[in-house]
C-alpha atoms as a PDB file:
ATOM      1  CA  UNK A   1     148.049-227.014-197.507  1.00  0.00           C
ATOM      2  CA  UNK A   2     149.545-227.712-194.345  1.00  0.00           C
ATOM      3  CA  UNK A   3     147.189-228.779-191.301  1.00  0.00           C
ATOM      4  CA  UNK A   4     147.475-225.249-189.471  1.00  0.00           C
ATOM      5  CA  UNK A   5     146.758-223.244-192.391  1.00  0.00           C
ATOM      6  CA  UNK A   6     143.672-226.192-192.282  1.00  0.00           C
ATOM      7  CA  UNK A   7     142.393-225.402-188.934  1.00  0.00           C
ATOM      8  CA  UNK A   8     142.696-221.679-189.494  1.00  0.00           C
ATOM      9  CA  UNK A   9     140.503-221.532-192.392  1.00  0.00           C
ATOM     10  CA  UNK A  10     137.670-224.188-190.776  1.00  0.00           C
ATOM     11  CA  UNK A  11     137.322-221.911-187.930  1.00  0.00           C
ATOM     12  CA  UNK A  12     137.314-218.947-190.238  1.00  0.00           C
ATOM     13  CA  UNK A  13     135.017-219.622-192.716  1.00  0.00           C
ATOM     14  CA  UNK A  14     133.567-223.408-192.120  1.00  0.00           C
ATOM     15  CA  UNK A  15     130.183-224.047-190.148  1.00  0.00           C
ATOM     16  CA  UNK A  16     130.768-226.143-186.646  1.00  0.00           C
ATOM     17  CA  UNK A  17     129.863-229.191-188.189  1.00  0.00           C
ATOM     18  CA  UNK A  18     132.735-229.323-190.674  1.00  0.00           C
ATOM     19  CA  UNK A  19     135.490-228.091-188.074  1.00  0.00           C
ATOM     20  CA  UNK A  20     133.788-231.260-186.037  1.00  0.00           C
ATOM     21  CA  UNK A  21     134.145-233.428-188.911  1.00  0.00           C
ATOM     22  CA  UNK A  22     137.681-232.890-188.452  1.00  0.00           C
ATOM     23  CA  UNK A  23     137.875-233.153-184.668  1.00  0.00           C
ATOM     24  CA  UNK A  24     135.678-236.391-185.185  1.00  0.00           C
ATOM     25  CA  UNK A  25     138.879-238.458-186.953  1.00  0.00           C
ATOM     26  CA  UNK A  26     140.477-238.274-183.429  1.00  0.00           C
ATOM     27  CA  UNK A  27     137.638-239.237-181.326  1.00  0.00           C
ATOM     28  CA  UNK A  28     139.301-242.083-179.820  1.00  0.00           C
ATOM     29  CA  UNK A  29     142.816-240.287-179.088  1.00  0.00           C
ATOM     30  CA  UNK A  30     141.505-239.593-175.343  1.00  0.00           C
ATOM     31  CA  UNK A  31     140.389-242.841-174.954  1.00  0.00           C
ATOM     32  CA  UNK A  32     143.242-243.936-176.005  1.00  0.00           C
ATOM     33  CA  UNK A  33     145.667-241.888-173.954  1.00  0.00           C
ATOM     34  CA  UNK A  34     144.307-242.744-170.698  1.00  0.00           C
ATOM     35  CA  UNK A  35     144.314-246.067-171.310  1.00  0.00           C
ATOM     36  CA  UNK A  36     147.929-246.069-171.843  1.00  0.00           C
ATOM     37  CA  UNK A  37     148.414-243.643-168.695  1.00  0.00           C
ATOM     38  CA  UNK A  38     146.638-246.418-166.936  1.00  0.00           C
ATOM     39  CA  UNK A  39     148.790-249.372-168.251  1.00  0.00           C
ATOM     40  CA  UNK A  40     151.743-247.145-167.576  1.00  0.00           C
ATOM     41  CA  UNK A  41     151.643-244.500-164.602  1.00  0.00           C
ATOM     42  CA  UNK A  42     148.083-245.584-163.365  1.00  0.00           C
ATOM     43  CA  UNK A  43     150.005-249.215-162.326  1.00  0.00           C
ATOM     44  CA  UNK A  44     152.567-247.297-159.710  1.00  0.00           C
ATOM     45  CA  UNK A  45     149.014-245.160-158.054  1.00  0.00           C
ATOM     46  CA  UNK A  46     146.555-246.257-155.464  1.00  0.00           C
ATOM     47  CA  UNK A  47     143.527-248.404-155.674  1.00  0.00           C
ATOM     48  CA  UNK A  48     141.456-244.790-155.402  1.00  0.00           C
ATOM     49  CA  UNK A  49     143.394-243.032-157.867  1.00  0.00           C
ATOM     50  CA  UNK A  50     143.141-246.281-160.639  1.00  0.00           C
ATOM     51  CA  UNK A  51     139.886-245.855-159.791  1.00  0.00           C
ATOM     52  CA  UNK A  52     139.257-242.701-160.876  1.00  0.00           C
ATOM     53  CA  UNK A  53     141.172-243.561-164.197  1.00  0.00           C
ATOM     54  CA  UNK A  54     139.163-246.369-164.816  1.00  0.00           C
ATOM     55  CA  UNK A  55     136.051-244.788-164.700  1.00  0.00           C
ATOM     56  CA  UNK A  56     135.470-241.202-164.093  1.00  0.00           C
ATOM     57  CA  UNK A  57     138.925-239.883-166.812  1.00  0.00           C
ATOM     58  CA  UNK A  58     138.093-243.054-168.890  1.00  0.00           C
ATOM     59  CA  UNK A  59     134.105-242.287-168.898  1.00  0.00           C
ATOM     60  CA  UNK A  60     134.538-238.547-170.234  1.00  0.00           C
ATOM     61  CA  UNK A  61     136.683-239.677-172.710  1.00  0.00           C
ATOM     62  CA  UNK A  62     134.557-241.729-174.048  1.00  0.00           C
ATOM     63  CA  UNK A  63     132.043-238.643-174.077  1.00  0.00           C
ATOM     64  CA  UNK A  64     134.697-236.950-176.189  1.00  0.00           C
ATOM     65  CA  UNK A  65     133.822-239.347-178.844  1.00  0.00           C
ATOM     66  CA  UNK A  66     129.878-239.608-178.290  1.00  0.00           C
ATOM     67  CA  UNK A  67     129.712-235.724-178.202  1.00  0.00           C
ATOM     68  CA  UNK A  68     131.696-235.913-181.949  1.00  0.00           C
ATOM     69  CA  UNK A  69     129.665-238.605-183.037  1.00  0.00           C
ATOM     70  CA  UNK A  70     126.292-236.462-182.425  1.00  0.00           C
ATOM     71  CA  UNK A  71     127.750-233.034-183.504  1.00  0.00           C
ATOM     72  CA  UNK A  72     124.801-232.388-185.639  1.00  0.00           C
ATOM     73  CA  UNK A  73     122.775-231.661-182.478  1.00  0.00           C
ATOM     74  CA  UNK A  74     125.810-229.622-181.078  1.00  0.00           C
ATOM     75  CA  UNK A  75     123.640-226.099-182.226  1.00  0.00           C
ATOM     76  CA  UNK A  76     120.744-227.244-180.500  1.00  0.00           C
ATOM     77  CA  UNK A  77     122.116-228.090-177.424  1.00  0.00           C
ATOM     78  CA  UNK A  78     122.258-224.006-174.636  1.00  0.00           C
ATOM     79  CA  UNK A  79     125.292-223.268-173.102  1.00  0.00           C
ATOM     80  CA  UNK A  80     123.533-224.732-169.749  1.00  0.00           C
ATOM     81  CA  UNK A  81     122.685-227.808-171.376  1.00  0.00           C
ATOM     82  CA  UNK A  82     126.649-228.252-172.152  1.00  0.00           C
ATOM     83  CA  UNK A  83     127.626-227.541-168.349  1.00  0.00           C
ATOM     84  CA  UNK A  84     125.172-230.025-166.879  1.00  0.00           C
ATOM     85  CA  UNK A  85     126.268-232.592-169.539  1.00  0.00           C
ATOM     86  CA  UNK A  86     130.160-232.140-169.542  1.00  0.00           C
ATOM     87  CA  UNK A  87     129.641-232.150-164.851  1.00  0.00           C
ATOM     88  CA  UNK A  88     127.156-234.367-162.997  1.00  0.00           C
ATOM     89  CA  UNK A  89     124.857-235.867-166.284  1.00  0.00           C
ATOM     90  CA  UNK A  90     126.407-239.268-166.859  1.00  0.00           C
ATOM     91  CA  UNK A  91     124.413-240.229-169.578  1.00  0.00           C
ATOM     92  CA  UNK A  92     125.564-240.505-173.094  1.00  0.00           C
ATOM     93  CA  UNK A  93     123.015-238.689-175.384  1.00  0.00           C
ATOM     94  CA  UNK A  94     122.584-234.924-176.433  1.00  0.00           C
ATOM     95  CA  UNK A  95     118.316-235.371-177.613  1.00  0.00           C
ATOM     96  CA  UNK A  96     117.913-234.911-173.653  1.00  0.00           C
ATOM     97  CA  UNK A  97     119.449-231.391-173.618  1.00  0.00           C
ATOM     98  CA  UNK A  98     117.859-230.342-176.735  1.00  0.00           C
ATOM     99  CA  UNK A  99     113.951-230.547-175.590  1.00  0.00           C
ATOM    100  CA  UNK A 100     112.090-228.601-173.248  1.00  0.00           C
ATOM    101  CA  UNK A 101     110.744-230.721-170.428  1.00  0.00           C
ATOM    102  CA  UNK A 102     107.014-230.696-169.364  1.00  0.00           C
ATOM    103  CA  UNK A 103     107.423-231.548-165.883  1.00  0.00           C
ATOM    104  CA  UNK A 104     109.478-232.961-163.272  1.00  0.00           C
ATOM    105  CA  UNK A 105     107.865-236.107-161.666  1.00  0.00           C
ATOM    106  CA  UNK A 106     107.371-235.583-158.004  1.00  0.00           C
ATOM    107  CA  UNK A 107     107.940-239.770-157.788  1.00  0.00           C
ATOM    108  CA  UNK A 108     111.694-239.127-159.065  1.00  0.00           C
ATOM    109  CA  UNK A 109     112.542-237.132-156.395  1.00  0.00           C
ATOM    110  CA  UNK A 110     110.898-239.056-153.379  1.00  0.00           C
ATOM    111  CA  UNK A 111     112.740-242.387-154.531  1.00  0.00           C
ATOM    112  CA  UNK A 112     116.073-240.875-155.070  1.00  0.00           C
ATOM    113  CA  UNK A 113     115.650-239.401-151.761  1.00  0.00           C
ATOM    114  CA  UNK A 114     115.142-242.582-150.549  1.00  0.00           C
ATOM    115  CA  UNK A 115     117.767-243.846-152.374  1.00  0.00           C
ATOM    116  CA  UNK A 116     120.265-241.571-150.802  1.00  0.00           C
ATOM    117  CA  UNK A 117     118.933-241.401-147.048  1.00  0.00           C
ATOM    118  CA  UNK A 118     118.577-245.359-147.063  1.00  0.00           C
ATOM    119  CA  UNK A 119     122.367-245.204-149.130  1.00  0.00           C
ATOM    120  CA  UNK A 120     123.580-243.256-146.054  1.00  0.00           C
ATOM    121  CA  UNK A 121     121.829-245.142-143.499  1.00  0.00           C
ATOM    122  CA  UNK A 122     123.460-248.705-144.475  1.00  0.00           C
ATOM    123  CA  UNK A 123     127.129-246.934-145.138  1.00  0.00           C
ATOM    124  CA  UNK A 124     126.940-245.143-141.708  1.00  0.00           C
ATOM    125  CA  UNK A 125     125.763-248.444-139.590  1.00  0.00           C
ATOM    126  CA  UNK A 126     128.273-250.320-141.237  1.00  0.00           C
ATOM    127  CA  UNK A 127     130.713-248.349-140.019  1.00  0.00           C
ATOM    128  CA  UNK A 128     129.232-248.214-136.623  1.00  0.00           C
ATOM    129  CA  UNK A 129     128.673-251.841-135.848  1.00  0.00           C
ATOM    130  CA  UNK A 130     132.139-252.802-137.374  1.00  0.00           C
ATOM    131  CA  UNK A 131     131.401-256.734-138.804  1.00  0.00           C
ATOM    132  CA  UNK A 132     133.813-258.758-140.261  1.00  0.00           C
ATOM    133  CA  UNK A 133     135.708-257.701-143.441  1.00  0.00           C
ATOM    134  CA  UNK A 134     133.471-259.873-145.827  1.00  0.00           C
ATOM    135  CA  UNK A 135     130.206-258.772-144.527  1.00  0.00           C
ATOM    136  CA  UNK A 136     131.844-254.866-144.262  1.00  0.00           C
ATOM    137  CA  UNK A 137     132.956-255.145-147.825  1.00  0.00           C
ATOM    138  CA  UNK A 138     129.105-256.198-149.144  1.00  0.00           C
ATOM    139  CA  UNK A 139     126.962-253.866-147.379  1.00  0.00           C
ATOM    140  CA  UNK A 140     129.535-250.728-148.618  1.00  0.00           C
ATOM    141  CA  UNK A 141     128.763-252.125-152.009  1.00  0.00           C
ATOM    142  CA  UNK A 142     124.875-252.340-151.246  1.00  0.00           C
ATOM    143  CA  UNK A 143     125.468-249.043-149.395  1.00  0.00           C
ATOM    144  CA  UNK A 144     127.057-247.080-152.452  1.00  0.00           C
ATOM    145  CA  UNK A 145     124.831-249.248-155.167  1.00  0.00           C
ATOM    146  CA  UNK A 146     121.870-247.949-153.465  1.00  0.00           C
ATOM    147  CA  UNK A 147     122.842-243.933-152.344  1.00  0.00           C
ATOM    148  CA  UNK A 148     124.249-243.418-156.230  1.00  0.00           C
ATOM    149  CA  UNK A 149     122.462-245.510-158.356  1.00  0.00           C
ATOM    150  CA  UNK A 150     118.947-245.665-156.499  1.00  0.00           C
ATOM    151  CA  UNK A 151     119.549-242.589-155.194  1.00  0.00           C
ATOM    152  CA  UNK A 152     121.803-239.857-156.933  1.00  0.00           C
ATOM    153  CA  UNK A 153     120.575-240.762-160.184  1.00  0.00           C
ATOM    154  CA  UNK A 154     117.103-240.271-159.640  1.00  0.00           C
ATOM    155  CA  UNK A 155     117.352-236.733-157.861  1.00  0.00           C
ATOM    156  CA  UNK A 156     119.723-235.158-160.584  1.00  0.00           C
ATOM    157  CA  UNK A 157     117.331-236.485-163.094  1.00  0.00           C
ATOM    158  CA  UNK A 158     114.534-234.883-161.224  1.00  0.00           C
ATOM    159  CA  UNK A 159     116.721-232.133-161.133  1.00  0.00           C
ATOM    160  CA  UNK A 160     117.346-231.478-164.762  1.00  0.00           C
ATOM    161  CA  UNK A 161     113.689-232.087-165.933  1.00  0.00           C
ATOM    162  CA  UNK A 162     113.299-229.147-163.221  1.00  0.00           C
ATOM    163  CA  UNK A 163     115.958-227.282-165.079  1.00  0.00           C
ATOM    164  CA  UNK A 164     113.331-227.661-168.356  1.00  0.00           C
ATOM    165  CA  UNK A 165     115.597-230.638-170.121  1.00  0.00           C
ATOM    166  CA  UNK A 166     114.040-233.779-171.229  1.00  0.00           C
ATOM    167  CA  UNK A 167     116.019-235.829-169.460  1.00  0.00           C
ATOM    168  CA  UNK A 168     115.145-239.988-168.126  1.00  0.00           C
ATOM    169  CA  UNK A 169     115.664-241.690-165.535  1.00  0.00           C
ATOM    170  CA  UNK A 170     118.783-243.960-165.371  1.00  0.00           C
ATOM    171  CA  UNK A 171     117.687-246.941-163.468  1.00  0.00           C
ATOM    172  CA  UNK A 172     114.139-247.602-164.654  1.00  0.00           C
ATOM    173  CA  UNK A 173     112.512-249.982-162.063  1.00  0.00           C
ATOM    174  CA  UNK A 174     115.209-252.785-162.868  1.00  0.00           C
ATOM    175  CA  UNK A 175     113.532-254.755-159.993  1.00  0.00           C
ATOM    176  CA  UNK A 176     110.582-255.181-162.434  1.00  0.00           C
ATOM    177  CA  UNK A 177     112.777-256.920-165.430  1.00  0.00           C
ATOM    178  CA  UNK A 178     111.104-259.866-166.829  1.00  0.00           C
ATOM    179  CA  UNK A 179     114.087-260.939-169.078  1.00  0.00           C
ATOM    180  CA  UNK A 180     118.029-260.190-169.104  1.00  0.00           C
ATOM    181  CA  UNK A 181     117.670-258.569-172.212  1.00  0.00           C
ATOM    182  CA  UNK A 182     115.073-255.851-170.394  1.00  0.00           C
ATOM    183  CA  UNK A 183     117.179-255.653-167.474  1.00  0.00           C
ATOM    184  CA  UNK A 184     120.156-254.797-169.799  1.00  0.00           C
ATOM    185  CA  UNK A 185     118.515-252.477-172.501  1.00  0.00           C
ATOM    186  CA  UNK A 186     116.142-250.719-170.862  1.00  0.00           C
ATOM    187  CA  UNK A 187     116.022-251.064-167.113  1.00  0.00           C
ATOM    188  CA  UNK A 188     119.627-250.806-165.482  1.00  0.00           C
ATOM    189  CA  UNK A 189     122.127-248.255-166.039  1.00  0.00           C
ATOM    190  CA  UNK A 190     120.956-246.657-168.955  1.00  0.00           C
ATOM    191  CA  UNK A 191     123.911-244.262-169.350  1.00  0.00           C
ATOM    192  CA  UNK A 192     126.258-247.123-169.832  1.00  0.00           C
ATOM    193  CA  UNK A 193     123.238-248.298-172.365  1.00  0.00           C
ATOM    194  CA  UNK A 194     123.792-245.272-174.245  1.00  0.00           C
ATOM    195  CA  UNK A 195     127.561-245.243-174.224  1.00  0.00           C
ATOM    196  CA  UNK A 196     127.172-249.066-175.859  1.00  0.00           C
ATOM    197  CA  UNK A 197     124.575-247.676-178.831  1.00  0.00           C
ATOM    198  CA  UNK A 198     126.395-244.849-179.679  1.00  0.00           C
ATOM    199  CA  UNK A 199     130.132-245.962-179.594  1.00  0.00           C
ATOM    200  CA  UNK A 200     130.283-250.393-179.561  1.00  0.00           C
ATOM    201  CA  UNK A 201     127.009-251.425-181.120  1.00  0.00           C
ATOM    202  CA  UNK A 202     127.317-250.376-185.107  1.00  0.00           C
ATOM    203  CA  UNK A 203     130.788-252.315-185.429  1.00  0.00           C
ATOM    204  CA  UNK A 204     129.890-255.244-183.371  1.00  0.00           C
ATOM    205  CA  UNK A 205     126.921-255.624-185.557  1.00  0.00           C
ATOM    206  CA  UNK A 206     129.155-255.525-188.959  1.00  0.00           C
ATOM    207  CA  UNK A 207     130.901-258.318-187.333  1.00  0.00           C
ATOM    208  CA  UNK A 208     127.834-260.525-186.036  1.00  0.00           C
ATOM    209  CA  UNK A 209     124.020-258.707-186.137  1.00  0.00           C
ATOM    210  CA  UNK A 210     123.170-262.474-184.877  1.00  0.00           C
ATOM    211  CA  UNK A 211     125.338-262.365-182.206  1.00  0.00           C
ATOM    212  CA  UNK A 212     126.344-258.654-181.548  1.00  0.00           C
ATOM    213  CA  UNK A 213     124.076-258.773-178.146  1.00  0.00           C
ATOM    214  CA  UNK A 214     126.729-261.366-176.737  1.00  0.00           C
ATOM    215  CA  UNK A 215     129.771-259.344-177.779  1.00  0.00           C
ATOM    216  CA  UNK A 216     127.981-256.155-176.229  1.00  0.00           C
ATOM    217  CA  UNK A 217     128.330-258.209-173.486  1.00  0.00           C
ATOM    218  CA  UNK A 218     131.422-259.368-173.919  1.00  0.00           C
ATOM    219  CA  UNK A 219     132.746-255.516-174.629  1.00  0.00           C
ATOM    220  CA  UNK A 220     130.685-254.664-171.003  1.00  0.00           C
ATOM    221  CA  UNK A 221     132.747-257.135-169.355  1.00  0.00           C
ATOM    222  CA  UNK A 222     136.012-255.825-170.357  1.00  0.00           C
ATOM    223  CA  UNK A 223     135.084-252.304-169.374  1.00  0.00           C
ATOM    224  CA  UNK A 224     133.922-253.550-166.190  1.00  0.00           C
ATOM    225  CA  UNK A 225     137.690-255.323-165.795  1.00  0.00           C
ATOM    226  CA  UNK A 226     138.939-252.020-166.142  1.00  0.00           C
ATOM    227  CA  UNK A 227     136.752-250.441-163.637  1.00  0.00           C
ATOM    228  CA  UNK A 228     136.831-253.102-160.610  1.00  0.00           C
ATOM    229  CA  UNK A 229     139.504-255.584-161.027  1.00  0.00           C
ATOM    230  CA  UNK A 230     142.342-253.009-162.703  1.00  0.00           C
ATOM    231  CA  UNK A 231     141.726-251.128-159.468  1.00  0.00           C
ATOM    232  CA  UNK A 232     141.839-253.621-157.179  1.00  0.00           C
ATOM    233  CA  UNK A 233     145.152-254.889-159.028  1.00  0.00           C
ATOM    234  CA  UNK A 234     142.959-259.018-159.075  1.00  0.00           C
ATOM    235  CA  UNK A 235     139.991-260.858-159.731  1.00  0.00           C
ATOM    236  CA  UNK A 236     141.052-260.260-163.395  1.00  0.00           C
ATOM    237  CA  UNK A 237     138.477-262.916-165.569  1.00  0.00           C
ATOM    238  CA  UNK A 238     135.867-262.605-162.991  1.00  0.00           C
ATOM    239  CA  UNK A 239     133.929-259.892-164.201  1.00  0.00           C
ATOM    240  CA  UNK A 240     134.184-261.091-168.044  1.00  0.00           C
ATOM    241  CA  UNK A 241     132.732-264.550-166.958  1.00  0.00           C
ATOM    242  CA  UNK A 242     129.274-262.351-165.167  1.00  0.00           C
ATOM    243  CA  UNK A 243     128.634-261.099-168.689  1.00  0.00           C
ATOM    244  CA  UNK A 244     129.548-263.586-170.791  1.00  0.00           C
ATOM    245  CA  UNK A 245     126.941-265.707-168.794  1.00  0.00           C
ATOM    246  CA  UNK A 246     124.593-262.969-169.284  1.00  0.00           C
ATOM    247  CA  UNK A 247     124.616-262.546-173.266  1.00  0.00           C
ATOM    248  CA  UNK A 248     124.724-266.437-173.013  1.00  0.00           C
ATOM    249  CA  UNK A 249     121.671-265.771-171.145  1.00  0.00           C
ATOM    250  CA  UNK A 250     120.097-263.351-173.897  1.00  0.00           C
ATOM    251  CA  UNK A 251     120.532-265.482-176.304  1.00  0.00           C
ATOM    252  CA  UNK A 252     119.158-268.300-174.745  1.00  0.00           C
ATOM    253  CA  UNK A 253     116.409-265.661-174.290  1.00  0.00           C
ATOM    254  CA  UNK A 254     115.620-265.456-178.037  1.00  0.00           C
ATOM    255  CA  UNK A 255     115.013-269.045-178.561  1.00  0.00           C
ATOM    256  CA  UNK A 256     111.085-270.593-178.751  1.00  0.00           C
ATOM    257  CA  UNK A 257     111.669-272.310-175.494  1.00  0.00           C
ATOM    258  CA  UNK A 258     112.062-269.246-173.200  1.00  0.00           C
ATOM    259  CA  UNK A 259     109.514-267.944-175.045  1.00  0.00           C
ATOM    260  CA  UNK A 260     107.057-270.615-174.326  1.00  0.00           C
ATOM    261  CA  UNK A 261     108.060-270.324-170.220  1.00  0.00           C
ATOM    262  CA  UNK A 262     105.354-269.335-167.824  1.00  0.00           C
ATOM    263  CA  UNK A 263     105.433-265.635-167.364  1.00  0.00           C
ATOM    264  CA  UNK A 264     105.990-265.687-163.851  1.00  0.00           C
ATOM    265  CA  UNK A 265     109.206-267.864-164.112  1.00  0.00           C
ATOM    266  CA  UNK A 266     110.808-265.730-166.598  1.00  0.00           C
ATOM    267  CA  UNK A 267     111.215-262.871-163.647  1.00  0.00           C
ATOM    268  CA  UNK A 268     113.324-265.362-161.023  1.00  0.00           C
ATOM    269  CA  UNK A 269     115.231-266.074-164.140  1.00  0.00           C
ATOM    270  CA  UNK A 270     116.354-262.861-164.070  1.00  0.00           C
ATOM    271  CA  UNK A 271     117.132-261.780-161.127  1.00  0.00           C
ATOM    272  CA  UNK A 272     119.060-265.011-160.359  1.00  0.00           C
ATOM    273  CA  UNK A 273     120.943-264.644-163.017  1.00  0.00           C
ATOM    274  CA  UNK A 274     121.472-261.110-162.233  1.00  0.00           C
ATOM    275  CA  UNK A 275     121.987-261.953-158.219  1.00  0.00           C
ATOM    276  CA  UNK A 276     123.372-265.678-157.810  1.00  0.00           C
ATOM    277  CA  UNK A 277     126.866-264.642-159.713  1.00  0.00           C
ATOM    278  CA  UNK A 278     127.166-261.326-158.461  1.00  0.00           C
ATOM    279  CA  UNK A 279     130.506-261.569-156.553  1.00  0.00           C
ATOM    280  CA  UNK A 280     132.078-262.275-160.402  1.00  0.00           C
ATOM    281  CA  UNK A 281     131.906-258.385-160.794  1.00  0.00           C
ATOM    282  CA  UNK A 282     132.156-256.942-156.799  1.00  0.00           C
ATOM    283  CA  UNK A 283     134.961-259.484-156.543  1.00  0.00           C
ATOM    284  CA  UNK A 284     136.922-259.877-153.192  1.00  0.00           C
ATOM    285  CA  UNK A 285     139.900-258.307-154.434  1.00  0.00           C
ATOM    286  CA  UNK A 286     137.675-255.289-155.269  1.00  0.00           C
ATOM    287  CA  UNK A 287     135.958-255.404-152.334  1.00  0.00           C
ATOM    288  CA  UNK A 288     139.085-255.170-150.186  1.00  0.00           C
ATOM    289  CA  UNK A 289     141.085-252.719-152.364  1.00  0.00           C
ATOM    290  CA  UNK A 290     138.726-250.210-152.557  1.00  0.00           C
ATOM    291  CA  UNK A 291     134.997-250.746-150.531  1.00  0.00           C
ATOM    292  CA  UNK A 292     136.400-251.433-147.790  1.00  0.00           C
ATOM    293  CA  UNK A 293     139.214-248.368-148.080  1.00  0.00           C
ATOM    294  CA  UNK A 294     136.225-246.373-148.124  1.00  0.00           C
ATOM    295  CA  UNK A 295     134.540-247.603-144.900  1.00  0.00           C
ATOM    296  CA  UNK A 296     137.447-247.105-142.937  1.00  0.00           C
ATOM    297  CA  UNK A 297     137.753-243.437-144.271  1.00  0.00           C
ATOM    298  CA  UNK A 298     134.170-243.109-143.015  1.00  0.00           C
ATOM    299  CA  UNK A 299     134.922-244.466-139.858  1.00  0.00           C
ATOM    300  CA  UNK A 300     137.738-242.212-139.118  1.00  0.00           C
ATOM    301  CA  UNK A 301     135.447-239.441-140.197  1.00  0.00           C
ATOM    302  CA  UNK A 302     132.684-240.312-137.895  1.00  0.00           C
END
């Protein structure tokens, strides 16, 4: 039977889940396809527009294949659900959009409104007071780090849960991380968490269950190579190093002497590890290319 006739008689006669079964064998193709438009057209663009390849076209493609991966929640999931999930929702998971919230914390919405007024407040005195380039490229990062991810995130996740959809916050507290493997699993950037479970996690343990937290890393890194250094056309390496150090750093983590530490030491751990290599990922090059792009907009603007 040829593949049309196929098609034709799935979406006759076949429940969703089969014609997804079908759908599912080319899960990767948009992954795929933008990655090659970004080795190919994306290199001839501007730092903005590899941007948005890197991370916003390359993100929803790898929806594509999380959405086809959980297709046996696809009948449980209302037509508003879909819309919030396939727009603003960066997370990874369908459960959320499938239960009915019981409320939306008021706490939420007062620190993501904090998030985004003290976002705004750094971005807009930056661009006031002018400093040098290096110090102008850092506090747009801090500026943008803190209005999205301490911000944004927390007032569309307030949002939702308002909207009745059991939804979670998507920076959990990461301040309060006692161990790298907290910080990374269940405190910071828990779409991207998601995203790892569903799509990386399963092979990398076939290959290594010992060591599949260090190539999670390792996978994190290269995504994070295409998001800041393919933009900023350098600083290729630097962001792979920041995570390999990290699972490094986990698995370090699992051994009796970390155990044994005091628990107040294990926290400064942590966040130096997270904080002392940090200009490995927000690289100069990336800085320049693409932080600081944005401050001048902003400046011309205001």
């Amino acid at each position: 039977m040829e593949l049309s006739d196929r098609l034709i008689n799935v979406g006759r006669s076949t429940p969703t889940s089969q014609l997804a079964a079908i759908l599912s064998k080319g899960q990767w193709l948009p992954a795929g396809l933008v990655l090659i438009s970004m080795a190919t057209w994306g290199q001839q663009t501007n730092p903005a527009t590899r941007l948005a390849l890197s991370t916003i076209v390359l993100y929803l493609a790898f929806k594509v294949a999380a959405t086809l991966k959980q297709r046996h929640l696809w009948s449980e999931v209302p037509v508003e659900g879909w819309v919030w999930y396939w727009t603003v929702w960066p997370g990874m998971r369908l459960t959320g959009f499938t239960k009915q919230a019981t409320r939306a914390e008021p706490s939420w919405l007062r620190r993501g409104i904090g998030g985004v007024v003290l976002g705004s407040a750094i971005l807009v005195t930056t661009a006031y007071t002018s400093p040098n380039d290096q110090i102008a490229g850092w506090l747009t990062v801090v500026g943008l780090i803190t209005l999205v991810h301490f911000g944004y995130a927390d007032v569309l996740s307030w949002l939702l849960r308002r909207r009745g959809f059991q939804t979670t916050r998507l920076f959990m507290k990461p301040e309060q991380s006692k161990t790298l493997n907290e910080f990374w699993s269940k405190r910071w950037n828990l779409a991207f968490v998601e995203m790892d479970l569903l799509l990386f996690m399963r092979p990398l343990r076939k290959i290594s269950k010992r060591w599949a937290p260090l190539l999670m890393l390792v996978v994190s890194g290269l995504l994070h190579e295409l998001a800041l250094s393919y933009p900023a056309g350098g600083g290729w390496g630097l962001p792979m190093i920041y995570f390999v150090i990290h699972g490094i750093g986990m698995h370090l983590e699992r051994m009796s002497w970390f155990r044994r530490l005091d628990d107040r030491i294990k926290p400064w751990w942590t966040r130096i590890l997270v904080l002392a290599p940090v200009g490995l990922v927000f690289h100069q090059p990336f800085r320049d290319a693409v932080p600081l792009q944005l401050l001048h907009l902003l400046q011309e603007m205001l």
